[in-house]
Each structure stands twice: as structure tokens, then as C-alpha cells.
C-alpha atoms as a PDB file:
ATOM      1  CA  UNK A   1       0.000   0.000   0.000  1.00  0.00           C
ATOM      2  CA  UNK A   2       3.138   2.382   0.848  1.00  0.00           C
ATOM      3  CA  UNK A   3       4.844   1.295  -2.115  1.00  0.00           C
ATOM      4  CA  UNK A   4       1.389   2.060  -4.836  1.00  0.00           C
ATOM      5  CA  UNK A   5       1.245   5.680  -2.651  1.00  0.00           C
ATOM      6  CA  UNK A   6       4.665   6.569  -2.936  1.00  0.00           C
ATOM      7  CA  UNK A   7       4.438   5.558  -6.796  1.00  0.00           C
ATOM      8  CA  UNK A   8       1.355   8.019  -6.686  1.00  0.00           C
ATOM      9  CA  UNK A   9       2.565  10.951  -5.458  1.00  0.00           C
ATOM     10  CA  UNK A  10       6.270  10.855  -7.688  1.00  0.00           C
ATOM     11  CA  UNK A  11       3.652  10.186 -10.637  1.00  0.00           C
ATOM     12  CA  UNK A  12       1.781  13.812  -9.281  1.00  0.00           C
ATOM     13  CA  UNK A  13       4.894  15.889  -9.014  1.00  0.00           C
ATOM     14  CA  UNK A  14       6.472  14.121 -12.544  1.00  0.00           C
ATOM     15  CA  UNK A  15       3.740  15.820 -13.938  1.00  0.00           C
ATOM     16  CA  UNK A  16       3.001  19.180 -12.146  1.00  0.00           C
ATOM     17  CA  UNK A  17       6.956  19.716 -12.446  1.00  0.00           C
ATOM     18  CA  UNK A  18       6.728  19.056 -16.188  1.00  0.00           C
ATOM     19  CA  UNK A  19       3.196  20.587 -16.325  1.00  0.00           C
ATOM     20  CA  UNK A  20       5.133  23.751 -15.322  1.00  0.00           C
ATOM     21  CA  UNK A  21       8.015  23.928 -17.273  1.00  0.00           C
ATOM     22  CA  UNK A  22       6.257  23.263 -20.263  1.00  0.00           C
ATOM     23  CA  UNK A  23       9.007  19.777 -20.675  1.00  0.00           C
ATOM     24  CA  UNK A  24      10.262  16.610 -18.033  1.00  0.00           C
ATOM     25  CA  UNK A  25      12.648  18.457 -15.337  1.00  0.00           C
ATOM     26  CA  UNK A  26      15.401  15.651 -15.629  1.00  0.00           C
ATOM     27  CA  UNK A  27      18.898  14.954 -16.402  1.00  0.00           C
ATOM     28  CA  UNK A  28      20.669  17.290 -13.976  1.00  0.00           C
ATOM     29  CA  UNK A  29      21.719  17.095 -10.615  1.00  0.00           C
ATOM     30  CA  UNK A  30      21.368  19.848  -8.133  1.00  0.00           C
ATOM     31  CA  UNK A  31      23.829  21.059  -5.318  1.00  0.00           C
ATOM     32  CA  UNK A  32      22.056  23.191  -2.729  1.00  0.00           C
ATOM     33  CA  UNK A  33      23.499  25.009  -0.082  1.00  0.00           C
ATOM     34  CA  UNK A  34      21.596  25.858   3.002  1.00  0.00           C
ATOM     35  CA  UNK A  35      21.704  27.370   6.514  1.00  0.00           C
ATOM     36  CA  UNK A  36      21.435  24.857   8.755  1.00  0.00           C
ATOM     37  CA  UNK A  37      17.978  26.201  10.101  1.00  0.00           C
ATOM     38  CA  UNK A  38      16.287  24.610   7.465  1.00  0.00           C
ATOM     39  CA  UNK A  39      18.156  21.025   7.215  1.00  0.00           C
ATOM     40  CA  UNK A  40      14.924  19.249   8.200  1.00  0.00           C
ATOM     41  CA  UNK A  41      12.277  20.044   6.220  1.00  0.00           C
ATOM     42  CA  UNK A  42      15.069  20.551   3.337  1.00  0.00           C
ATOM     43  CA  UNK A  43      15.706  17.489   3.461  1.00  0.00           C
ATOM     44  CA  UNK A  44      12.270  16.003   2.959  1.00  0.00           C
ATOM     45  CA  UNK A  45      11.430  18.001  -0.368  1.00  0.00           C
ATOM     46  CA  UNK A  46      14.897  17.298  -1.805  1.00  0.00           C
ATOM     47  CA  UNK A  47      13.804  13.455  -1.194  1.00  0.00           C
ATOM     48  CA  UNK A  48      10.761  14.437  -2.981  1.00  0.00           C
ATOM     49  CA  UNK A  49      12.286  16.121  -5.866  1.00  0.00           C
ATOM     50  CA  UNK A  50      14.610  12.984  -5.923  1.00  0.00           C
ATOM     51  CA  UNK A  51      11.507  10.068  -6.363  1.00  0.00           C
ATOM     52  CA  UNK A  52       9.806  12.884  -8.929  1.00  0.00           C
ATOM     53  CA  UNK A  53      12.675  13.506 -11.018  1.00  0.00           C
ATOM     54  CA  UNK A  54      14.902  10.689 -10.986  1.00  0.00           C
ATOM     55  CA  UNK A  55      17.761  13.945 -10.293  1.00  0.00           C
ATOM     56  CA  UNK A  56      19.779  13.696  -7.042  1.00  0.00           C
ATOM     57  CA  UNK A  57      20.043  16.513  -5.155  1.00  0.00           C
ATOM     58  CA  UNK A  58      22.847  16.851  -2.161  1.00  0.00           C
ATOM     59  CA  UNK A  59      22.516  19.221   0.509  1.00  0.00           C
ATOM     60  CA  UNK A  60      25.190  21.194   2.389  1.00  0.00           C
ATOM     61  CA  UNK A  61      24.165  22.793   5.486  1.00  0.00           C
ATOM     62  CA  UNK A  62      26.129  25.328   7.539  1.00  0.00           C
ATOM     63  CA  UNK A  63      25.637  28.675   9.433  1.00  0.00           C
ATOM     64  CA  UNK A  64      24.712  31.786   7.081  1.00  0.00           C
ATOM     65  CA  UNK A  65      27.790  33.118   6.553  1.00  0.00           C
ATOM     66  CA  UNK A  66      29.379  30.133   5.829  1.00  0.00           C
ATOM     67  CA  UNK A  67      26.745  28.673   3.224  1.00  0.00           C
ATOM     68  CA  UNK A  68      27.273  31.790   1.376  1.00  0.00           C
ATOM     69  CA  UNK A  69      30.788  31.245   1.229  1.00  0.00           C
ATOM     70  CA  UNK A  70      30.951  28.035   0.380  1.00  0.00           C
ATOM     71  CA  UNK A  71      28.321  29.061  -2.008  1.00  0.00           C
ATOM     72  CA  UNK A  72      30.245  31.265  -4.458  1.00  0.00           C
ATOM     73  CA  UNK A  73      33.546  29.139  -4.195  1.00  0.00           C
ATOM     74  CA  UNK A  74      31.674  26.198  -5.833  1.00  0.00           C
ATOM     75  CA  UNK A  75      31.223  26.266  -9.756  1.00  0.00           C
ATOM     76  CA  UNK A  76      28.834  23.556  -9.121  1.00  0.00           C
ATOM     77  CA  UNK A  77      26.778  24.833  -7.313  1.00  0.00           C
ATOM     78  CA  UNK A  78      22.415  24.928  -7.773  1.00  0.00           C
ATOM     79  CA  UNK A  79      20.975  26.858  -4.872  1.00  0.00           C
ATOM     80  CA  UNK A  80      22.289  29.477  -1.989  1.00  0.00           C
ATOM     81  CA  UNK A  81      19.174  29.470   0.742  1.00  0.00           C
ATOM     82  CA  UNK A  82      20.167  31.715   3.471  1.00  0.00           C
ATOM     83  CA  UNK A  83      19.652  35.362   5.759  1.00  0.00           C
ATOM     84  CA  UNK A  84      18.074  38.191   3.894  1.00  0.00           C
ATOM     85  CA  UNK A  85      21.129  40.279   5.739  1.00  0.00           C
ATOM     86  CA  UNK A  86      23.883  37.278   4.209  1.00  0.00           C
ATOM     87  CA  UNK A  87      22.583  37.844   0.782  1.00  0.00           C
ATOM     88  CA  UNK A  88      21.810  41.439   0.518  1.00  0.00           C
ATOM     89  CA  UNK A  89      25.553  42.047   1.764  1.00  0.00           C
ATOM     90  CA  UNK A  90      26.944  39.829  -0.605  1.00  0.00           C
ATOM     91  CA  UNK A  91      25.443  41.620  -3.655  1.00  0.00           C
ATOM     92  CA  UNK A  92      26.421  45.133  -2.296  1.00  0.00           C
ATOM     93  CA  UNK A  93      29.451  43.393  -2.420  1.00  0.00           C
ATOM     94  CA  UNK A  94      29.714  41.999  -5.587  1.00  0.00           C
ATOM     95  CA  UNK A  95      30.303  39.070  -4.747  1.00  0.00           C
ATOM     96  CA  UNK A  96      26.679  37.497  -5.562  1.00  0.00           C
ATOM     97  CA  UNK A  97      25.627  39.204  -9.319  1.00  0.00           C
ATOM     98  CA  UNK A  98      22.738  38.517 -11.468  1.00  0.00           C
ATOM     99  CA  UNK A  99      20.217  36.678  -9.513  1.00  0.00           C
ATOM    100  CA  UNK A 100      17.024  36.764  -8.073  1.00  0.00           C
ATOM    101  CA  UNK A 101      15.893  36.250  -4.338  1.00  0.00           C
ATOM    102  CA  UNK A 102      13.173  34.379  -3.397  1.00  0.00           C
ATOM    103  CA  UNK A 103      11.975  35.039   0.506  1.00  0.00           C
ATOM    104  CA  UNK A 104      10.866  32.201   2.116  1.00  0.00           C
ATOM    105  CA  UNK A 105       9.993  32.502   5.621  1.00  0.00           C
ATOM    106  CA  UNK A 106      11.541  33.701   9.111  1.00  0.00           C
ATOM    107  CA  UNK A 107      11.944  31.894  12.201  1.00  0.00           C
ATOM    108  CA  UNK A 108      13.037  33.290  15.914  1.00  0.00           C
ATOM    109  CA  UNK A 109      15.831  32.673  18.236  1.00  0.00           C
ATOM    110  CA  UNK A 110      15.314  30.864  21.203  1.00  0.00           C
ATOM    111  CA  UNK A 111      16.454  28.745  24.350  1.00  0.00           C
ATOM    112  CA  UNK A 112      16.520  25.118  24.731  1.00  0.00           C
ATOM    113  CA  UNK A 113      16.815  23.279  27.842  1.00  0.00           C
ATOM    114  CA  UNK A 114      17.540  19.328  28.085  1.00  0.00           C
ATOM    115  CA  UNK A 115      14.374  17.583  27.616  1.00  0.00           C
ATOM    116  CA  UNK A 116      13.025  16.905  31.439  1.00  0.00           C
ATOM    117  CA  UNK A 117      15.141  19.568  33.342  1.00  0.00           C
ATOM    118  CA  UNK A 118      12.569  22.031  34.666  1.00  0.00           C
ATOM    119  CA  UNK A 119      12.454  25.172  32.090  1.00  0.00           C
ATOM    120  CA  UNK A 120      13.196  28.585  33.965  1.00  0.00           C
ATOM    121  CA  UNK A 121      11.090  31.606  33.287  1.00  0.00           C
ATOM    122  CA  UNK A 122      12.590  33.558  30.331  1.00  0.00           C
ATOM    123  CA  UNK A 123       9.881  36.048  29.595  1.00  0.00           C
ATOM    124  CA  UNK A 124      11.858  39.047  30.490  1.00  0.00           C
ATOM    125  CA  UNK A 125      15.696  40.129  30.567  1.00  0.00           C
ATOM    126  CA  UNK A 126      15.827  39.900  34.398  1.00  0.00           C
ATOM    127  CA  UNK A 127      14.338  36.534  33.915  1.00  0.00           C
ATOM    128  CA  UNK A 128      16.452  35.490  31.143  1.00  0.00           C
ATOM    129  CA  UNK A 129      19.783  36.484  33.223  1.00  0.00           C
ATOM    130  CA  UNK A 130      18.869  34.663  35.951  1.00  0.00           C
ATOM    131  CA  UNK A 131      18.627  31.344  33.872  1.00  0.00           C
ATOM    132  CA  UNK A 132      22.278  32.443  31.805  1.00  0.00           C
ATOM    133  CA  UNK A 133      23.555  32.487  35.435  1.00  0.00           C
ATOM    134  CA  UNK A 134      21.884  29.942  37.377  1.00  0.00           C
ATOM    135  CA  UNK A 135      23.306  27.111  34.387  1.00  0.00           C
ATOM    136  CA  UNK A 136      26.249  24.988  34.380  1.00  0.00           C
ATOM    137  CA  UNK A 137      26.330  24.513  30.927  1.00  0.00           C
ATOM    138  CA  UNK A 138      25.557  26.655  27.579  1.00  0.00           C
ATOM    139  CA  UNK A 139      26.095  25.745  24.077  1.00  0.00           C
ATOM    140  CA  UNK A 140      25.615  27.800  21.064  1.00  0.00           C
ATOM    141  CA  UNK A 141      26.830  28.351  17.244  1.00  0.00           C
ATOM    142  CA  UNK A 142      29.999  30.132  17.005  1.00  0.00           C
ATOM    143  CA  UNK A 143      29.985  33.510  15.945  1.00  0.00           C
ATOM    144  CA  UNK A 144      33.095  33.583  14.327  1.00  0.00           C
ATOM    145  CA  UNK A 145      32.237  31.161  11.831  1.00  0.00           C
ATOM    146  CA  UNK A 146      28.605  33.548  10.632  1.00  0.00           C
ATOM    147  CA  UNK A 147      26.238  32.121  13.004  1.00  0.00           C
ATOM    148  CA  UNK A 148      23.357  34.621  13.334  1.00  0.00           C
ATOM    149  CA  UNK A 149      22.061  33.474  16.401  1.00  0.00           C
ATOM    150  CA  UNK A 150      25.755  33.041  18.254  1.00  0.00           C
ATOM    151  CA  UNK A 151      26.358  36.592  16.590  1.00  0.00           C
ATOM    152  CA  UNK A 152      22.978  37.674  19.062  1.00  0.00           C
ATOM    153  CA  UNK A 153      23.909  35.955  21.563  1.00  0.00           C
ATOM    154  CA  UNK A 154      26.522  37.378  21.904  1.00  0.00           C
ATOM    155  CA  UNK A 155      24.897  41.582  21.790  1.00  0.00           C
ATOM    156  CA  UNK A 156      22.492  40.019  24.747  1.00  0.00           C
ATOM    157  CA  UNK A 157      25.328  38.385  27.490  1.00  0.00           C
ATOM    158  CA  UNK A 158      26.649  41.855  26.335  1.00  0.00           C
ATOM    159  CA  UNK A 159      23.536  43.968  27.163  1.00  0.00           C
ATOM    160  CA  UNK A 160      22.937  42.052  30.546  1.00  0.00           C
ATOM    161  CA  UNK A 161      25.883  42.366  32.063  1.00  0.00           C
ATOM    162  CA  UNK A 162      26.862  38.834  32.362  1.00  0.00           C
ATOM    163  CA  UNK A 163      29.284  38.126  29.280  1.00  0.00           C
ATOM    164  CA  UNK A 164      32.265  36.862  30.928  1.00  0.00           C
ATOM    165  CA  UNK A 165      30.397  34.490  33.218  1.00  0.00           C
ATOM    166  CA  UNK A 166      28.356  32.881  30.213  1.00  0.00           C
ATOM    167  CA  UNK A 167      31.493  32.522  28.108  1.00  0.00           C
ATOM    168  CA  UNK A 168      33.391  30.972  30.985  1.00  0.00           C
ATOM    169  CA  UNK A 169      31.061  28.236  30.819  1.00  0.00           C
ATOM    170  CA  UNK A 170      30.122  28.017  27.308  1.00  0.00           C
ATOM    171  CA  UNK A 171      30.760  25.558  24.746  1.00  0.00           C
ATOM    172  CA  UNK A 172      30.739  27.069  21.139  1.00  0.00           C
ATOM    173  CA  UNK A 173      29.114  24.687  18.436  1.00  0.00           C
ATOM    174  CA  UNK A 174      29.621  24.411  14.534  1.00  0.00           C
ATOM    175  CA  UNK A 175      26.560  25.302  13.803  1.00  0.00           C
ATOM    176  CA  UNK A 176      22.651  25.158  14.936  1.00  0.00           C
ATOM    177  CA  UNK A 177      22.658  21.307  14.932  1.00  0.00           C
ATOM    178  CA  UNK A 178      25.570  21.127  16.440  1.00  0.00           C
ATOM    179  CA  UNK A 179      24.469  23.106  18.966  1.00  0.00           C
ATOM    180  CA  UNK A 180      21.611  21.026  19.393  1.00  0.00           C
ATOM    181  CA  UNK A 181      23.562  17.841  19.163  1.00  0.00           C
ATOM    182  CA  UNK A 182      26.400  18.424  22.177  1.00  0.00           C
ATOM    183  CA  UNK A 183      22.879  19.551  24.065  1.00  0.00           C
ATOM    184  CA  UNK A 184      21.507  16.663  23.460  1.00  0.00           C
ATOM    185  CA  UNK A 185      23.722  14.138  24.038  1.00  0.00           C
ATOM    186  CA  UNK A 186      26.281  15.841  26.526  1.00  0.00           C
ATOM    187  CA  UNK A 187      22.738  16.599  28.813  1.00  0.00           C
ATOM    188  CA  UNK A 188      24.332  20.374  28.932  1.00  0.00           C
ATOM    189  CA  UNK A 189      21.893  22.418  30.641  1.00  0.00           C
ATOM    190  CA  UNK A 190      21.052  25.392  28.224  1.00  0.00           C
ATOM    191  CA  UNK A 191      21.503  25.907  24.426  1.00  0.00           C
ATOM    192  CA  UNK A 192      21.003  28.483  22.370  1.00  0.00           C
ATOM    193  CA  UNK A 193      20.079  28.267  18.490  1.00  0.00           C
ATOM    194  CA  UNK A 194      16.904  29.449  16.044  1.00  0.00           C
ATOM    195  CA  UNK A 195      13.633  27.888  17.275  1.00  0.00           C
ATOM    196  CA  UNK A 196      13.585  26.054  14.015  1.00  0.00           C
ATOM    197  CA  UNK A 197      16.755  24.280  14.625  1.00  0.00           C
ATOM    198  CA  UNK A 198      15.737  23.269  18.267  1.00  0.00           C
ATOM    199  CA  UNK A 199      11.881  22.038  17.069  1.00  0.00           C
ATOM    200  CA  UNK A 200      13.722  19.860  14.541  1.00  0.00           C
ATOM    201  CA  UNK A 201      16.002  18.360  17.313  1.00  0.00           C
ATOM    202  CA  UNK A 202      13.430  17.514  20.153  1.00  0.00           C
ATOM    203  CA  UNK A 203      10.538  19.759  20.247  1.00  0.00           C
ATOM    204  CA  UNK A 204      10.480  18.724  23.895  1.00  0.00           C
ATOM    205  CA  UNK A 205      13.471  20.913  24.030  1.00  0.00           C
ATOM    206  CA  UNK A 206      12.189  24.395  23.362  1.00  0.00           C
ATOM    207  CA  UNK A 207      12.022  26.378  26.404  1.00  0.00           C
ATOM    208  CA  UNK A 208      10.763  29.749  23.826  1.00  0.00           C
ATOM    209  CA  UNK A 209      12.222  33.082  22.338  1.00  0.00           C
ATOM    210  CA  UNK A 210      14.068  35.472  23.819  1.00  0.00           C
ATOM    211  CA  UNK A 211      12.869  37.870  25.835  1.00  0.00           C
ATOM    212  CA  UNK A 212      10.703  40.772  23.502  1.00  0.00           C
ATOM    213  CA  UNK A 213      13.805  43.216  24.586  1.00  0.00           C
ATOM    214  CA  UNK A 214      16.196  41.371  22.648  1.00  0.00           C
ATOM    215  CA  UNK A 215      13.634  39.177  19.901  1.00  0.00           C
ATOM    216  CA  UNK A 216      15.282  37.845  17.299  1.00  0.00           C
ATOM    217  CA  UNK A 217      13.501  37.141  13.658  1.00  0.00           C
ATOM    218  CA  UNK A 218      15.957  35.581  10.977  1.00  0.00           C
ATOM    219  CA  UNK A 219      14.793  36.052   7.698  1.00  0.00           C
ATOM    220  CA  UNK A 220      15.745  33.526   5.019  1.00  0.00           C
ATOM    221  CA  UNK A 221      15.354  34.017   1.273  1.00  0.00           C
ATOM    222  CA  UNK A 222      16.786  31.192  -1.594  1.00  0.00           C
ATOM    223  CA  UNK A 223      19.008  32.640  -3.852  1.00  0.00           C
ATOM    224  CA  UNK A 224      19.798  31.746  -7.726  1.00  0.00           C
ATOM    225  CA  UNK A 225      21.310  33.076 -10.796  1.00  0.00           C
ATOM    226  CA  UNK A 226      19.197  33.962 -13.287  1.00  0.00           C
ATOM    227  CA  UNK A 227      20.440  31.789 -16.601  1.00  0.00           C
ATOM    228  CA  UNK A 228      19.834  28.683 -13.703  1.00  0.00           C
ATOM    229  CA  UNK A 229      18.591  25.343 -15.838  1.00  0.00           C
ATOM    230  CA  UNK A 230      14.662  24.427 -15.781  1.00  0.00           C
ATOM    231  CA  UNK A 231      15.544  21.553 -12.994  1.00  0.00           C
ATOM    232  CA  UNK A 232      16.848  24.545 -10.930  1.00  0.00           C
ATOM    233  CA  UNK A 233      13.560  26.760 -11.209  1.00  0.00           C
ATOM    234  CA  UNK A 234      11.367  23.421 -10.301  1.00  0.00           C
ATOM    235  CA  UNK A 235      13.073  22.560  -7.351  1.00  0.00           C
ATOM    236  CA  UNK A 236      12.653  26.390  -6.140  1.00  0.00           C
ATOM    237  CA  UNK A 237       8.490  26.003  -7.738  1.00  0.00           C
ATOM    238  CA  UNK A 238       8.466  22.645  -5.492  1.00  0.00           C
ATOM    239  CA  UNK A 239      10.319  24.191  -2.378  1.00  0.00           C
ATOM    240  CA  UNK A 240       7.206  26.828  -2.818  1.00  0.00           C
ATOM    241  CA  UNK A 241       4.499  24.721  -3.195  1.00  0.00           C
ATOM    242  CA  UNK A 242       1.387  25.311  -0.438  1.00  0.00           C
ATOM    243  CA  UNK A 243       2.375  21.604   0.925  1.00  0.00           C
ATOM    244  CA  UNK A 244       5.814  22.356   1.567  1.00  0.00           C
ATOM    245  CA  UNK A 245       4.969  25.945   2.996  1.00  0.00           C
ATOM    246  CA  UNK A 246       3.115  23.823   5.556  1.00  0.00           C
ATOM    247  CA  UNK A 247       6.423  21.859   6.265  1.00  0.00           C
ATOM    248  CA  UNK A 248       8.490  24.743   6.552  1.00  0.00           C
ATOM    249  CA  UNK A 249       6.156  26.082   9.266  1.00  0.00           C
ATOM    250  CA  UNK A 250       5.381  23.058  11.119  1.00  0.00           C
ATOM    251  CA  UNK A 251       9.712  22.746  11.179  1.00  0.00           C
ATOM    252  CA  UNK A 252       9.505  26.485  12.570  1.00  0.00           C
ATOM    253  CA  UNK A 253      10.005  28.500   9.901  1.00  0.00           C
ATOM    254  CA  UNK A 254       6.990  30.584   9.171  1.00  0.00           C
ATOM    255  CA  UNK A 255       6.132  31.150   5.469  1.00  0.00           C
ATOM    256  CA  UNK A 256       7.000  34.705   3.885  1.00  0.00           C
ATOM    257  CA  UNK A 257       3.521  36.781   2.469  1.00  0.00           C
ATOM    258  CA  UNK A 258       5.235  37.688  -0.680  1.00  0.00           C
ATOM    259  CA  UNK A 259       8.615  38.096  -2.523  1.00  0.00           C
END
């Protein structure tokens, strides 16, 4: 029954794909890379694309900063998805040029706690600095290497006062599943990542946002150059399409309104 269903639905997208396009979308591979926020639900359509076009896709997921980079030093490469901020910088730059930007949703950054431990208050900055200091343990995504939410973090400990205690016992991550990861197994007491990056870990994990004071909302657009093949443009309709929408925002990334 899985196996007529799964037939089904790569039959469905064969043909809206090609429906679209005007001719099949197959015969080129795609090479996509990604901030790590979205290395869930990413995951899922590229399987779908996959079973609907016979094309393999392979995914590379880092922080922002680092996607982009890796990016533009790879001939081969398909797809840039990252921060509004990344791109927009990189074409004042120069160093992205003739392409369009698709926006495709936003997501905050948040706290996790170990699945279990009792979840301190964090509604307010008094709140939140009372939780910084009270743990043993933080983790979060290195700054240095163009992690957006490490890069707040950072401003905040700053703000409140309590920098040099956090960093003395603070374990800096890769990235935002990484982050997730040493919380996860290591049982380290407080993490700090995009909400996305935590629901797609353990949802049992999310302790919330931070406080209003010092909110947080990533915004992530897919980038591509404009002479990009037909395969390119379906996996970007596909990525689009209402269904997958609802995946991004079930995997906490909440669908843009418009371009």
C-alpha cells in the first residue's frame, strides 16, 4: 500500500513539475546550499524532488555566513538558501551578481533546555539572566564562523551584564545542529540556536524566544542566478508549493507573504 502511494505521489509531481516547465525536469543534478535552520524540512522536499525527477540533489548545510561562502567558491553549485542580511551584503558586495531572491519565511531565536530539566522563566531580561547564570552549561553556534544566532547571543550576554560568566562556561558549536547535538547528548543544561533548529532536534526541548527586549527574527530568502537550468527553477516552484509551505512552518520557519 506504501509502495502504490509513494508511486502516486512521484507520478503527481512528474507531472506538475513538467506541467510547469512546459518539458520533463530531468537529467541534472542539483547542489544546494543551506543554513542549517532549514536542514529538516530541506531534506524532505529534496527526497521528494529525488523520487519525482529521478535527479539527485545533495545538501550542504552550515551557518549563514558560511553557506554563502561556500556558495560562491563552488562552480557547481544549484541553490544558496540563506539570511536576507547574508545575501543582501553579498550583492552590495559583488560578490553574488545577477540573480534573483526568493523570501521564504523567518523563524526566531530561542532557548533550549535538556528535555526533562525544569524550564526557567525567560519572559523578560531579568528573567532570562537569571537562567544564563543559574546554568552549568551553555552551548551555542559560534559567531566567528557567521552564526546569526551566536552573533545575538553574543549583543544580549553583552547587554545584561553577564558576558564573561556565560562565556566561561560556554561551549561554542559548529553550527545550529551542532548546537543542538552536544545539548543533546552531553545533557548540557542550556543551548542556544533558532527555534527552528531546536523544534527539529526535540521539540520537547524548546524552552521559547528570547525575551521581547532582545527578539530575534531571521529572515531567510533562496538565492539563484538567473540563466539557472529548468531543474533549478522546479526545485525552487516545489520548495514553494502550499504543501511544503506547511512543512516549513510546522519545522519552525513561518512562510514569507510575498517576494
Amino acid at each position: 500500500m506504501m509502495r502504490c502511494q509513494s508511486g502516486h505521489m512521484k507520478t503527481v509531481l512528474s507531472f506538475l513539475l513538467a506541467t510547469l516547465f512546459g518539458q520533463p525536469v530531468f537529467g541534472e543534478d542539483l547542489k544546494v546550499y543551506a543554513a542549517a535552520a532549514f536542514k529538516s524540512p530541506l531534506s524532505e522536499i529534496a527526497t521528494q524532488y529525488e523520487a519525482a525527477t529521478n535527479n539527485k540533489v545533495t545538501l550542504i548545510f552550515d551557518t549563514a555566513g558560511a553557506t554563502e561562502q561556500k556558495f560562491r567558491n563552488d562552480p557547481q553549485a544549484s541553490l544558496l538558501i540563506t539570511t536576507v542580511t547574508v545575501i543582501n551584503d553579498a550583492e552590495k558586495m559583488g560578490r553574488l551578481k545577477d540573480g534573483t531572491t526568493y523570501r521564504l519565511g523567518d523563524t526566531l531565536a530561542g532557548l533550549a533546555f535538556y528535555p526533562g530539566s525544569a524550564k526557567p522563566d525567560i519572559s523578560t531580561p531579568e528573567k532570562l539572566k537569571a537562567a544564563l547564570l543559574a546554568a552549568k552549561r551553555i552551548v551555542f553556534s559560534d559567531p566567528a564562523r557567521g552564526a546569526t544566532a551566536g552573533i545575538h547571543f553574543m549583543k544580549v550576554i553583552e547587554s545584561l551584564g553577564v558576558k564573561d560568566e556565560v562565556l566561561r562556561k560556554a561551549t561554542l558549536a559548529k553550527d545550529g545542529p551542532d548546537t543542538m547535538r552536544l545539548l543533546l547528548e552531553e545533557k548540557i543544561d542550556l543551548g542556544v540556536t533558532q527555534i527552528s533548529e531546536i523544534l527539529q532536534a526535540n521539540r520537547d526541548a524548546v524552552a521559547g524566544p528570547f525575551p521581547k527586549e532582545f527578539e530575534l527574527a531571521t529572515v531567510y530568502s533562496v538565492w539563484y542566478r538567473n540563466n539557472v537550468s529548468q531543474p533549478v527553477k522546479a526545485f525552487v516552484t516545489l520548495l514553494n508549493s502550499p504543501a511544503n509551505r506547511t512543512k516549513l512552518a510546522e519545522n519552525g520557519i513561518r512562510p514569507a507573504t510575498g517576494r
